[in-house]
N, C-alpha and C. Protein backbone atom coordinates (compact mmCIF):
# COMPACT_ATOMS: atom_id res chain seq x y z
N UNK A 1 -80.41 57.57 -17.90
CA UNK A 1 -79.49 57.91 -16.87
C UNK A 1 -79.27 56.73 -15.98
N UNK A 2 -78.18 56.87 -15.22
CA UNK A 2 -77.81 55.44 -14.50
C UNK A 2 -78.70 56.44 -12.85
N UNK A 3 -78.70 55.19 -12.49
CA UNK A 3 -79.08 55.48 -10.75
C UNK A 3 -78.47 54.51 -9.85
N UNK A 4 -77.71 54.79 -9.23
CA UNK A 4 -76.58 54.11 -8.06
C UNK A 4 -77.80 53.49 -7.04
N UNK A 5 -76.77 52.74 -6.49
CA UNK A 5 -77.78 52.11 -5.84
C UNK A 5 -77.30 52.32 -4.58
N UNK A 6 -78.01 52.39 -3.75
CA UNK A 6 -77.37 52.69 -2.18
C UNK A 6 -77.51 51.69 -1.74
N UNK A 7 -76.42 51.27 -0.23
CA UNK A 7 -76.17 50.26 0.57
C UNK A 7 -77.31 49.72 1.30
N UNK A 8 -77.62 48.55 1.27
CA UNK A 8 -78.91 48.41 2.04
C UNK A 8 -78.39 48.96 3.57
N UNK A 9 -79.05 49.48 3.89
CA UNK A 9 -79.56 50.14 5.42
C UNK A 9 -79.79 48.66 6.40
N UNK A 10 -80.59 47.33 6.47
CA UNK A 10 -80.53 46.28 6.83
C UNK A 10 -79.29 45.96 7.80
N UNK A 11 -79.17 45.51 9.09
CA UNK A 11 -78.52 44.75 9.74
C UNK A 11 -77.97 43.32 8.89
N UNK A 12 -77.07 42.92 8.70
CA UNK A 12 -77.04 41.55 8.86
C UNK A 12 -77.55 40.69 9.34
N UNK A 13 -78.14 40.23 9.33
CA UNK A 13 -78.50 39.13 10.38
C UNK A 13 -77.43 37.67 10.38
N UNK A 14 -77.64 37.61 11.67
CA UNK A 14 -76.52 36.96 12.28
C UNK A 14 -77.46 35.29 12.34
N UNK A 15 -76.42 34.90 10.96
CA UNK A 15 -77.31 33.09 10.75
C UNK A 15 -76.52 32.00 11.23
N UNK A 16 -75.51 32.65 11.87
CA UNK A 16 -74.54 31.49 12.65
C UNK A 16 -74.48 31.89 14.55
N UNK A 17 -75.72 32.31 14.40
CA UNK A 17 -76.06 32.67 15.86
C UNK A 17 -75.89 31.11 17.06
N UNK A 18 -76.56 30.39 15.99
CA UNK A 18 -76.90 29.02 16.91
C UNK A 18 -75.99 28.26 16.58
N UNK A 19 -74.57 28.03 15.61
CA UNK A 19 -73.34 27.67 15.41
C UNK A 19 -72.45 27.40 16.61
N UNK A 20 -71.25 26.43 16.25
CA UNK A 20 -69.92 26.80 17.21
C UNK A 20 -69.40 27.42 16.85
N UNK A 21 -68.52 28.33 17.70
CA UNK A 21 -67.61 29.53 17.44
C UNK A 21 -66.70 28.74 16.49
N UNK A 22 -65.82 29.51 15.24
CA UNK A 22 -64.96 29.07 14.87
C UNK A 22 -63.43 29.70 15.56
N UNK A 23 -62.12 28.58 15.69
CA UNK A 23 -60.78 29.61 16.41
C UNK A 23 -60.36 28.86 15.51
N UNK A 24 -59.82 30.51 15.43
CA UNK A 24 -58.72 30.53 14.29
C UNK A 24 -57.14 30.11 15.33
N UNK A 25 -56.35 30.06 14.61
CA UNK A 25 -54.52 29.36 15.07
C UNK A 25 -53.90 29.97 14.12
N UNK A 26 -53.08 30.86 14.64
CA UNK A 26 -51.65 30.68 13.61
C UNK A 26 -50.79 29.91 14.06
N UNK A 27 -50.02 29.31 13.04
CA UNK A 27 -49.11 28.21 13.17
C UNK A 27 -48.23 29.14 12.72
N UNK A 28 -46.80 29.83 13.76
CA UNK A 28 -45.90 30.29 12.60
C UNK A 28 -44.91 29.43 11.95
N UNK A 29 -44.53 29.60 11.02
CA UNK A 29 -43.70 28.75 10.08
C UNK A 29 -42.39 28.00 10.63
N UNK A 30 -42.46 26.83 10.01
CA UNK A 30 -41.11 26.13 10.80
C UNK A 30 -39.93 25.95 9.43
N UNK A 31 -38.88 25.94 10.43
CA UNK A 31 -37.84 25.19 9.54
C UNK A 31 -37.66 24.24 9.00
N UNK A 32 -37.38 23.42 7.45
CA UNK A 32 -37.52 22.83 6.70
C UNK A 32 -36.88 21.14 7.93
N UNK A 33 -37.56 20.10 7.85
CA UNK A 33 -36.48 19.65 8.67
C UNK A 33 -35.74 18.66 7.88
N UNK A 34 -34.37 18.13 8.44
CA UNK A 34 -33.27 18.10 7.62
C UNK A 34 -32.64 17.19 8.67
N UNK A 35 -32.49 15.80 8.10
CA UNK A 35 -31.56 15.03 8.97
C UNK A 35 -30.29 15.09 8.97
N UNK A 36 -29.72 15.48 10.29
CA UNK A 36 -28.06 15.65 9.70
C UNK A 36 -27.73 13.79 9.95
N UNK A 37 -26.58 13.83 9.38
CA UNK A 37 -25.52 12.76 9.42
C UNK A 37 -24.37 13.12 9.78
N UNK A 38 -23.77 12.14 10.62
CA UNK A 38 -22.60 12.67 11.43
C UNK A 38 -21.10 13.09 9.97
N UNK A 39 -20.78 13.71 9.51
CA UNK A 39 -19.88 13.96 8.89
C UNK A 39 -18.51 13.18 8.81
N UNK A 40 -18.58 11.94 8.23
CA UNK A 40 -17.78 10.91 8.32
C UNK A 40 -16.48 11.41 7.46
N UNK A 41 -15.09 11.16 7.68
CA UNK A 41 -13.90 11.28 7.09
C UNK A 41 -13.93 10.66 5.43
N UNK A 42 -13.27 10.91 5.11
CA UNK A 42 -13.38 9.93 3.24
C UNK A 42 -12.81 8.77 3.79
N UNK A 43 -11.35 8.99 4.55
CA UNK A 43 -10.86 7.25 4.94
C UNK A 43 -11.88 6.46 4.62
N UNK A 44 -13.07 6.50 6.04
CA UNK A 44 -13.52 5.93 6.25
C UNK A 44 -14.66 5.37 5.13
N UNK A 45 -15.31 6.20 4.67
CA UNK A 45 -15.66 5.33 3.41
C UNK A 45 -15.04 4.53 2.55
N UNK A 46 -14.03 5.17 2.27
CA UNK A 46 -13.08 4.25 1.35
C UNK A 46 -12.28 2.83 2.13
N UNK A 47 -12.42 2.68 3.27
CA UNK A 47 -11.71 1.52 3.93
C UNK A 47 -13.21 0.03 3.59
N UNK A 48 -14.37 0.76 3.11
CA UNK A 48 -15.48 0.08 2.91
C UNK A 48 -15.00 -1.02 1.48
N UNK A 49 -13.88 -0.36 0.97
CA UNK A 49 -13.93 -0.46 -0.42
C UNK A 49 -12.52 -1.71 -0.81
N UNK A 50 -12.71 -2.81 -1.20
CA UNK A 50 -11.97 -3.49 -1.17
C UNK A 50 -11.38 -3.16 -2.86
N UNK A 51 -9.83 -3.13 -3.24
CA UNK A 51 -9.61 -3.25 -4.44
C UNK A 51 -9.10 -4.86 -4.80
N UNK A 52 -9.16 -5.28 -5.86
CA UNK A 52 -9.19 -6.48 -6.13
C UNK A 52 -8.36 -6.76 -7.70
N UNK A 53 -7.16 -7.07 -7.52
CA UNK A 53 -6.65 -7.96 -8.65
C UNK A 53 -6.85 -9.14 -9.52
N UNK A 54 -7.47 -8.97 -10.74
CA UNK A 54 -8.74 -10.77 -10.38
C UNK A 54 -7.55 -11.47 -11.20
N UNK A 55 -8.26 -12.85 -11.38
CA UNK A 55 -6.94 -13.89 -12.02
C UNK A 55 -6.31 -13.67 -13.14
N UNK A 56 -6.74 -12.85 -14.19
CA UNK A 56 -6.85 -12.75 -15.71
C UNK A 56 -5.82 -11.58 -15.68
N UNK A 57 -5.44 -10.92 -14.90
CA UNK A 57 -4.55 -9.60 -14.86
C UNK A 57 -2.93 -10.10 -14.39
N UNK A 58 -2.10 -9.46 -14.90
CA UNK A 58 -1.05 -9.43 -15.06
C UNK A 58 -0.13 -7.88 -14.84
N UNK A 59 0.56 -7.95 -13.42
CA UNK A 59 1.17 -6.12 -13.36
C UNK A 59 2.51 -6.12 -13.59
N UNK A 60 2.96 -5.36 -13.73
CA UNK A 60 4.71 -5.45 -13.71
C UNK A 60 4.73 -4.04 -13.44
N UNK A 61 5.53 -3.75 -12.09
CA UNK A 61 5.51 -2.50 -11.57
C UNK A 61 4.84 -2.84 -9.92
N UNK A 62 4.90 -1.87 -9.07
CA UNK A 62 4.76 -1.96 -8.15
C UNK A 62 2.98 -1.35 -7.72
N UNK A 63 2.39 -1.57 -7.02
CA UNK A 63 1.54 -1.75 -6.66
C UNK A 63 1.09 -1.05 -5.00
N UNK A 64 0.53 0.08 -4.95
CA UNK A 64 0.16 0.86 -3.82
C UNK A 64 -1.76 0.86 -3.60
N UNK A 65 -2.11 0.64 -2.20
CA UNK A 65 -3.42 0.86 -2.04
C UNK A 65 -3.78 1.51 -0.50
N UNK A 66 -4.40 2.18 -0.77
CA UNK A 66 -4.30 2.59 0.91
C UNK A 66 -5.37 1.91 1.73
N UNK A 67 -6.41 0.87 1.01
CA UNK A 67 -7.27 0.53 1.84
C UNK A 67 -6.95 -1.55 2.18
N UNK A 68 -8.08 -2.00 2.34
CA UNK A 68 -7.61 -3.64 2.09
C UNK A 68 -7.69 -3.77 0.28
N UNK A 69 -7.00 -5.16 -0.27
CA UNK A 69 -6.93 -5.40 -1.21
C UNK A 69 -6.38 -6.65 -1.73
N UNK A 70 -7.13 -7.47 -2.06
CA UNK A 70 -7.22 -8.55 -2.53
C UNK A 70 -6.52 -9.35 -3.91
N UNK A 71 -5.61 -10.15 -4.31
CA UNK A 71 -4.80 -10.29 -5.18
C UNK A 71 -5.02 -12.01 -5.78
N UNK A 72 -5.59 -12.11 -7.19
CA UNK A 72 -5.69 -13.14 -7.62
C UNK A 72 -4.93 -13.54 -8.65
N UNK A 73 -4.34 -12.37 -9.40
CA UNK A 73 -2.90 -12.74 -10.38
C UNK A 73 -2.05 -12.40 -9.95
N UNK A 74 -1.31 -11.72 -11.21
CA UNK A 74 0.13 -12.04 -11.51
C UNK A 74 0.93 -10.71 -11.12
N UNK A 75 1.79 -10.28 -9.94
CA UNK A 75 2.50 -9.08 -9.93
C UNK A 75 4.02 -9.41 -9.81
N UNK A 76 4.63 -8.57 -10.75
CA UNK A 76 6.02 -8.34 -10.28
C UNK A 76 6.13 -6.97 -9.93
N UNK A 77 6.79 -7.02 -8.66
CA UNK A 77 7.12 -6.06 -7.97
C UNK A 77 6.61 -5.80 -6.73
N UNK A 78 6.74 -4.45 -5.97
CA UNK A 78 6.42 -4.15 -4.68
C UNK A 78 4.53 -4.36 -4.37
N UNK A 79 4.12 -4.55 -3.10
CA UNK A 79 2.42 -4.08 -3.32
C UNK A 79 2.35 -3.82 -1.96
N UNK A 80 1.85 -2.56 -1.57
CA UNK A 80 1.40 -2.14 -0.62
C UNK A 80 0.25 -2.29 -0.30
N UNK A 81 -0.30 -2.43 0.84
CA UNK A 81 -1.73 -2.52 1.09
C UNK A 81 -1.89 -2.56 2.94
N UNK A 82 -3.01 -1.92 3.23
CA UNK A 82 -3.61 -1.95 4.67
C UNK A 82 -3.77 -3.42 4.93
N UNK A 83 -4.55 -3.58 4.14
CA UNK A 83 -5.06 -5.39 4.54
C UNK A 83 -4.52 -6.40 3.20
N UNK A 84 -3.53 -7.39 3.09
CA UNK A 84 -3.81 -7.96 1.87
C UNK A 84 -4.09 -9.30 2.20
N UNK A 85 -4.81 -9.82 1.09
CA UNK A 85 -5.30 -11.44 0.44
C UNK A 85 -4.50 -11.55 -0.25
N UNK A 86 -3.55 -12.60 -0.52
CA UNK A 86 -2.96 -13.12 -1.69
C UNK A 86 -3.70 -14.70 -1.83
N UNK A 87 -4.32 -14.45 -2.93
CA UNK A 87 -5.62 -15.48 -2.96
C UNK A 87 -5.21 -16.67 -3.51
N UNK A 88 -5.94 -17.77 -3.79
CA UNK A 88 -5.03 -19.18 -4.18
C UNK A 88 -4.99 -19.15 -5.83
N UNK A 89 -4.07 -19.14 -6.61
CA UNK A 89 -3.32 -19.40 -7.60
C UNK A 89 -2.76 -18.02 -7.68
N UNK A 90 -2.46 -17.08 -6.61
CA UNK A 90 -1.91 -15.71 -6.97
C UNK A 90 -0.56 -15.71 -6.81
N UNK A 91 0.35 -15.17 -7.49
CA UNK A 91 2.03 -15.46 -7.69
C UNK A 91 2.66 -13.54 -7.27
N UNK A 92 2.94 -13.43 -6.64
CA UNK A 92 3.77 -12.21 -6.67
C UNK A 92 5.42 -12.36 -5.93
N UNK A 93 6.23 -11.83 -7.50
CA UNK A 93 7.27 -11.24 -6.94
C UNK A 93 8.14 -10.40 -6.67
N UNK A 94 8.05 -10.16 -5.57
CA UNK A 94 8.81 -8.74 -4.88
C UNK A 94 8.21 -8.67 -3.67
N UNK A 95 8.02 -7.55 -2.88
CA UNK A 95 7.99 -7.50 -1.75
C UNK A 95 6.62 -6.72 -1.28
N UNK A 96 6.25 -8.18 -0.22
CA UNK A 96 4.64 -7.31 0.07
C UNK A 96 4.82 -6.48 1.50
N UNK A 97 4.27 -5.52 1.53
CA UNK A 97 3.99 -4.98 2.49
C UNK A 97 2.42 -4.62 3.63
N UNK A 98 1.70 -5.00 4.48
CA UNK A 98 0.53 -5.04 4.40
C UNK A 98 0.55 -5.06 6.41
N UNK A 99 -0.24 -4.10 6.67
CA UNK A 99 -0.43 -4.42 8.67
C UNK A 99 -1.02 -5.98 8.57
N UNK A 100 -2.00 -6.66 7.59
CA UNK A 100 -2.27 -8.12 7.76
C UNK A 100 -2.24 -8.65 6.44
N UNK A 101 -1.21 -9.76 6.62
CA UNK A 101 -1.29 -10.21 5.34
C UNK A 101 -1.50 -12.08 5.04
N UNK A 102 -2.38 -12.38 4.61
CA UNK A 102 -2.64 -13.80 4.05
C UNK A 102 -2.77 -14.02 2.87
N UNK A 103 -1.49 -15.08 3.15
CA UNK A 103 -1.02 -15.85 1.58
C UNK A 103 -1.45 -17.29 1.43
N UNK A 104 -2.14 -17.24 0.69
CA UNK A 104 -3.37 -18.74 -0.15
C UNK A 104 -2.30 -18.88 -1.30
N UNK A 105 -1.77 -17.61 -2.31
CA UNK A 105 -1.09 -18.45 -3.06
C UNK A 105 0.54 -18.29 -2.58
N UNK A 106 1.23 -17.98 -3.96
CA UNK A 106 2.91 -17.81 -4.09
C UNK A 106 3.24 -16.43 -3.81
N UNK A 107 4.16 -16.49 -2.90
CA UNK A 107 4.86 -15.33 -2.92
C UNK A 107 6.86 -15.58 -3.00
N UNK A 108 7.51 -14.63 -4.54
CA UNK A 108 8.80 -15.24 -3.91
C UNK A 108 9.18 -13.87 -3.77
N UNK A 109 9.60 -13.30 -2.36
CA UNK A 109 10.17 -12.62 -1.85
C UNK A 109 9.94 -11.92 -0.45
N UNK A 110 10.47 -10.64 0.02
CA UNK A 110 10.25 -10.32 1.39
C UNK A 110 8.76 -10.33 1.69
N UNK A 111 8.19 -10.66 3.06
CA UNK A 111 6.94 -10.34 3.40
C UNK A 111 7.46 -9.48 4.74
N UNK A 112 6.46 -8.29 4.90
CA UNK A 112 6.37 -7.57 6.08
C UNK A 112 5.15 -7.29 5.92
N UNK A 113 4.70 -7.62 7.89
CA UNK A 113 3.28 -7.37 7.79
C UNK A 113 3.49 -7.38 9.49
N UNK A 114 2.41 -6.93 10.02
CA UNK A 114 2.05 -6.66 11.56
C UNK A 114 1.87 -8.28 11.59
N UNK A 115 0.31 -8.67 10.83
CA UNK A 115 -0.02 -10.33 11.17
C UNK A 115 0.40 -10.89 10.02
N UNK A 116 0.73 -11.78 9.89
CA UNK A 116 0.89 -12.63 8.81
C UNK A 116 0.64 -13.80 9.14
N UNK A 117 -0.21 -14.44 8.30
CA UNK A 117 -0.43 -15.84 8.66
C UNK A 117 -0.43 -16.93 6.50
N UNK A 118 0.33 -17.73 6.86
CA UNK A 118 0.23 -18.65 5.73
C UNK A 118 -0.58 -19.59 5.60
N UNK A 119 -1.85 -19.55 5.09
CA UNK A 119 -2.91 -20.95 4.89
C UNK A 119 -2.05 -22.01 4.23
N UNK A 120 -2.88 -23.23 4.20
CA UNK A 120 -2.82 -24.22 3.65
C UNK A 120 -3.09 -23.89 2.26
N UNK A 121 -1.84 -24.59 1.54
CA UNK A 121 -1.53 -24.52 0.25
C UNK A 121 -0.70 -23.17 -0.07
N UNK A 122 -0.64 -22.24 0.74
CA UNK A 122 0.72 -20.91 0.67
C UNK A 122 1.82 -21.28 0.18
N UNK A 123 2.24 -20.38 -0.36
CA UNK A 123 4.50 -20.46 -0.63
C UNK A 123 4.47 -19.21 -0.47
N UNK A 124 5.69 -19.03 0.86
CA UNK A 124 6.53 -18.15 0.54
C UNK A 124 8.02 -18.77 0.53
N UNK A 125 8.24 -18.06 -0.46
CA UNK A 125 9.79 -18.41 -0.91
C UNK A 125 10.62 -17.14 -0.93
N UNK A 126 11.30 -16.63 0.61
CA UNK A 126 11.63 -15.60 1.09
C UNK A 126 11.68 -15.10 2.72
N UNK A 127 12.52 -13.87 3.05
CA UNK A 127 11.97 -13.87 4.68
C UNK A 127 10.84 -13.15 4.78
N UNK A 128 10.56 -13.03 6.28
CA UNK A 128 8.97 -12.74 6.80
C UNK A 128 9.55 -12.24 8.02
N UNK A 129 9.06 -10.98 7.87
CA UNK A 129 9.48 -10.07 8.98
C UNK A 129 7.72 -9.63 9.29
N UNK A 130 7.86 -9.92 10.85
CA UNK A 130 6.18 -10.11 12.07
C UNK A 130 6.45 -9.86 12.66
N UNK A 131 5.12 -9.17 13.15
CA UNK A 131 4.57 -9.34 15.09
C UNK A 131 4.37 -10.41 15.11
N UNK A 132 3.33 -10.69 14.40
CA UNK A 132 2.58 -11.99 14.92
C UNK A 132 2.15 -12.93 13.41
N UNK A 133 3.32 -14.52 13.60
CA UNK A 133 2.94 -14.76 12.32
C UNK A 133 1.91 -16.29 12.73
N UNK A 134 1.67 -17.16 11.89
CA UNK A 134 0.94 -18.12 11.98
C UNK A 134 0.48 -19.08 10.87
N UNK A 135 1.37 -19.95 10.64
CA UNK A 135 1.70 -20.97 9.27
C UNK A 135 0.54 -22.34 9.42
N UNK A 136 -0.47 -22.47 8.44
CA UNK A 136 -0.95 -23.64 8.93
C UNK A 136 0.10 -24.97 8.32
N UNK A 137 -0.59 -25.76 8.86
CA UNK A 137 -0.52 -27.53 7.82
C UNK A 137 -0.34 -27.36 6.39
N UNK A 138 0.94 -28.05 5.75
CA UNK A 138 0.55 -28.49 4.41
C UNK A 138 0.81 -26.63 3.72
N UNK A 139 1.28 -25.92 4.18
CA UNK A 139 1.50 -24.48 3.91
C UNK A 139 3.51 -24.83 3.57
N UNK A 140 3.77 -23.71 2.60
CA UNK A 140 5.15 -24.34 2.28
C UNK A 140 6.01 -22.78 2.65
N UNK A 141 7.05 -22.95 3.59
CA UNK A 141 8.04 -21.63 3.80
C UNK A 141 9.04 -22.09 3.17
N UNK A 142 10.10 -21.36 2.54
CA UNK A 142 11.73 -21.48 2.63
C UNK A 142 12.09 -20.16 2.86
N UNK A 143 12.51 -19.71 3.90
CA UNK A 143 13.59 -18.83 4.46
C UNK A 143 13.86 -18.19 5.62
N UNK A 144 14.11 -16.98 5.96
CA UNK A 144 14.57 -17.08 7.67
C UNK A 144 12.82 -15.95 7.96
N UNK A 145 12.52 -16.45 9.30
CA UNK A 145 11.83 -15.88 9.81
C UNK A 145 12.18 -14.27 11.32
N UNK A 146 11.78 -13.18 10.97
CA UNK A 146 12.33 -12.74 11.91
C UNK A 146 11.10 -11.49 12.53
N UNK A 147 10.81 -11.84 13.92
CA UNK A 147 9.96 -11.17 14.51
C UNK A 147 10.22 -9.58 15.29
N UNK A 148 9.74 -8.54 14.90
CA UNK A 148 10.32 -7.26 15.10
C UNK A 148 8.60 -6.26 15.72
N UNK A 149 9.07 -5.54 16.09
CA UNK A 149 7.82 -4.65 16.73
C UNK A 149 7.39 -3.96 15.83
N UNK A 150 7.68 -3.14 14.89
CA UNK A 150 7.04 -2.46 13.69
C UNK A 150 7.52 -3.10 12.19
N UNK A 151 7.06 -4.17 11.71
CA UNK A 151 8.06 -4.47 10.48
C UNK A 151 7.27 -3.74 9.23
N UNK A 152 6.49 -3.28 9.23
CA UNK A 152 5.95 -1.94 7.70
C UNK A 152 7.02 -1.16 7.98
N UNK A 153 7.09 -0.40 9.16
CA UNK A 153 7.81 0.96 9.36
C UNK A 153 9.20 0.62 9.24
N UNK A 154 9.61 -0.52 9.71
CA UNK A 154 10.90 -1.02 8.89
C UNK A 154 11.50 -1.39 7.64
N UNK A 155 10.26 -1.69 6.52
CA UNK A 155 11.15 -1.69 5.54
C UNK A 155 10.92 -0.33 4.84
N UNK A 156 10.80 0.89 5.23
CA UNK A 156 10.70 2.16 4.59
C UNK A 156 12.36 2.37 5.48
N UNK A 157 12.53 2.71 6.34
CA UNK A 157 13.79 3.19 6.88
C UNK A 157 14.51 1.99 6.99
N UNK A 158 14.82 0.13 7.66
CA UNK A 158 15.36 -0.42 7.25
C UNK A 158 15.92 -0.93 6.00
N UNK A 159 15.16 -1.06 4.79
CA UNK A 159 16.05 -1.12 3.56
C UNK A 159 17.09 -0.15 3.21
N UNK A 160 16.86 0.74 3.72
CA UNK A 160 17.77 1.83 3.58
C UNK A 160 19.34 1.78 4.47
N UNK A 161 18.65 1.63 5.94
CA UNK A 161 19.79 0.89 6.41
C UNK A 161 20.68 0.02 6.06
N UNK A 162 19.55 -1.10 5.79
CA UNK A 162 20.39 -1.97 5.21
C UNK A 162 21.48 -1.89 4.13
N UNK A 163 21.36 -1.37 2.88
CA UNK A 163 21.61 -1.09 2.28
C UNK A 163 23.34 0.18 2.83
N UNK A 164 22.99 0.90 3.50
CA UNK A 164 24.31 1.10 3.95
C UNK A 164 25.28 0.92 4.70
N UNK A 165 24.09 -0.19 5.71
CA UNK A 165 25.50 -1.21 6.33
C UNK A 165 26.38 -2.02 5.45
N UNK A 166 25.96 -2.30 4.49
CA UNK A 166 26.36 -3.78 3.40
C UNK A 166 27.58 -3.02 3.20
N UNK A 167 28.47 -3.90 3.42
CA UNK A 167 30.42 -3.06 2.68
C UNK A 167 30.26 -3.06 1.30
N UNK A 168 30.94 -1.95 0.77
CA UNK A 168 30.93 -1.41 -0.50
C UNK A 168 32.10 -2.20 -0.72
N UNK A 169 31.67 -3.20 -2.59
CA UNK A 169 32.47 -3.85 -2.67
C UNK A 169 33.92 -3.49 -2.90
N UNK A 170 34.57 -4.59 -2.37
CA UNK A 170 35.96 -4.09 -2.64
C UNK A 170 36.92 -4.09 -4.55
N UNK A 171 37.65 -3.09 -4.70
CA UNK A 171 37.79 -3.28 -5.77
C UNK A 171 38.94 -4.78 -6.57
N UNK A 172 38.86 -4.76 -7.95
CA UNK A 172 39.38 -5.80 -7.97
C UNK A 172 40.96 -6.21 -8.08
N UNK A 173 41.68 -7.09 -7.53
CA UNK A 173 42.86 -7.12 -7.32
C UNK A 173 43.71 -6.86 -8.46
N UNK A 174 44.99 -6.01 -8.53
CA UNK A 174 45.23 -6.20 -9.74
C UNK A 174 46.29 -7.58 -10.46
N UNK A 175 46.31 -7.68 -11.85
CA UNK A 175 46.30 -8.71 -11.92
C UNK A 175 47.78 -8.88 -11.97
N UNK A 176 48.16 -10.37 -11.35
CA UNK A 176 49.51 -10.41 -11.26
C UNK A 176 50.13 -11.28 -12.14
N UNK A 177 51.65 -10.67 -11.96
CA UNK A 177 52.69 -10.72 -13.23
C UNK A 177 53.16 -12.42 -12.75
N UNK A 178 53.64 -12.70 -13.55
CA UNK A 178 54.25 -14.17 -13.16
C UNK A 178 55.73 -14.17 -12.59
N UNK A 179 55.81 -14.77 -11.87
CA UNK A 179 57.46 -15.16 -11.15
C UNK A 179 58.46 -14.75 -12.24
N UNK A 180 59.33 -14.05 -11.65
CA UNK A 180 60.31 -13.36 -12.24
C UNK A 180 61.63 -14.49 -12.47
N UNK A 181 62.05 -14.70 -13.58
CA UNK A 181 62.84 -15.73 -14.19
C UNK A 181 64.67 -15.54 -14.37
N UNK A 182 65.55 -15.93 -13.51
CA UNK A 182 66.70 -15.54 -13.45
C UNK A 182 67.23 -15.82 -15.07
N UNK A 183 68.13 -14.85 -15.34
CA UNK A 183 68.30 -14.83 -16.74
C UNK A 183 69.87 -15.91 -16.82
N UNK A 184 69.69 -16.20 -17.84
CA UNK A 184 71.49 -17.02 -17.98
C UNK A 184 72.21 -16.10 -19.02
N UNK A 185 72.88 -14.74 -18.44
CA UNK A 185 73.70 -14.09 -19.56
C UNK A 185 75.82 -14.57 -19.45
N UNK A 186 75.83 -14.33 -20.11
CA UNK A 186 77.60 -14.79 -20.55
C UNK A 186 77.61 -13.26 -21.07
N UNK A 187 79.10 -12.79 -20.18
CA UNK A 187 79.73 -11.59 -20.47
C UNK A 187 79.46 -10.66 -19.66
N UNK A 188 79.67 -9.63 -19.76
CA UNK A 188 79.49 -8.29 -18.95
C UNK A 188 78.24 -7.80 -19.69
N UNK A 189 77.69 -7.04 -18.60
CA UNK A 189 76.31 -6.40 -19.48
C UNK A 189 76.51 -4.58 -18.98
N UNK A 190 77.62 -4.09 -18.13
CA UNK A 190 77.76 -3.00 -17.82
C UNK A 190 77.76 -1.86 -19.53
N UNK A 191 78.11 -2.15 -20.35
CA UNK A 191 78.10 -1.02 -21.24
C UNK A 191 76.87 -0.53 -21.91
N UNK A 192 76.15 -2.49 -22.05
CA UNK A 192 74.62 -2.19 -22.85
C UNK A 192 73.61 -1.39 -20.90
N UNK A 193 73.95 -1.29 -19.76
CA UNK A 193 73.28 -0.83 -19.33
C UNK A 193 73.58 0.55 -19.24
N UNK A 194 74.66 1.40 -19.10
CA UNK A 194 75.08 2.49 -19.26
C UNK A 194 74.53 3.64 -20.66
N UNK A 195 74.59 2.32 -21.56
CA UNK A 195 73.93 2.93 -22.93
C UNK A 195 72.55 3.53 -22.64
N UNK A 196 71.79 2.67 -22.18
CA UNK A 196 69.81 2.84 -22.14
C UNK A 196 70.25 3.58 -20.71
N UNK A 197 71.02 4.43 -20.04
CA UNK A 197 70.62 5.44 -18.95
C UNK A 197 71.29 6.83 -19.75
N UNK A 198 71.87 6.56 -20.99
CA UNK A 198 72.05 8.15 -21.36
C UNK A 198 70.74 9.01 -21.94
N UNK A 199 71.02 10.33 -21.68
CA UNK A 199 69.80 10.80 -22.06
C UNK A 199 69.68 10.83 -24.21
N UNK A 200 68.53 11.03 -24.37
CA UNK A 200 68.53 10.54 -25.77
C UNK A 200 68.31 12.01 -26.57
């Protein structure tokens, strides 16, 4: 047979009598912590970001960037840009547009830009519509310069203008007959003209 055993009857004895008390703490739980960062716009990252045309490239077509952008070949056509470099051996033609623009190499056609400044060794071969322009030494221009308060925002609505001030050409003259030659007739001509007015 089994026989249970009963609880000892005994006190504990207390062996942490001569001990330090132990204290307990609850710590209640915290929130994970988490550095915020100020929530920056995309612009603004992307204005970090320079795009770059290197020498070996060649565009034909026009050319849009919304941030700065740097140009070491070959474009025909328009190029937009916030900031541009037109770097030294870079050729573009057509029309740049840029709030600052510096030309190291060739450009043949319109420039509009807030600043524009031409280094040493530049061509532009074309006008330059500025706020504020600034040509060094040994830098090469040919054409008219003309200083305006917004010239980006002008060539979006001025070309357009332009374009419908210009007189629509005139058409072409028509072409003329040669001097009319007195005839030398002998006789009357009243019957042969009477003839060609009857009806037929």
């Amino acid at each position: 047979m089994f026989k249970r055993k009963g609880l000892d009857s005994k006190p504990l004895e207390n062996k942490t009598a001569n001990a330090t008390p132990i204290i307990t703490t609850i710590v209640p739980p915290q929130a994970p912590v988490v550095e915020r960062t100020a929530a920056r716009p995309q612009a603004d990252t992307q204005t970090g970001t320079v795009s770059c045309i290197g020498s070996g490239m060649s565009i034909i077509g026009n050319v849009e960037c919304n941030g700065p952008a740097q140009v070491f070949g070959r474009i025909e056509g328009e190029v937009h840009a916030s900031d541009l470099l037109i770097g030294d051996g870079a050729q573009i033609e057509g029309t740049v547009i840029a709030q600052e623009v510096t030309v190291c190499g060739t450009v043949k056609g319109t420039v509009r830009g807030g600043r524009v400044r031409l280094r040493k060794g530049g061509t532009v071969d074309g006008d330059i519509f500025h706020r504020s322009l600034s040509i060094e030494e040994d830098a090469v221009f040919e054409g008219t310069v003309r200083r305006v308060e917004n010239p980006t925002e002008m060539a979006a609505s001025g070309d357009v203008a332009q374009k419908k001030s210009q007189p629509s050409p005139t058409p072409p003259a028509p072409p003329t007959l040669p001097p009319a030659m007195p005839l030398d007739i002998d006789g009357d001509l009243g019957p042969v003209i009477d003839a060609d007015l009857r009806p037929h």
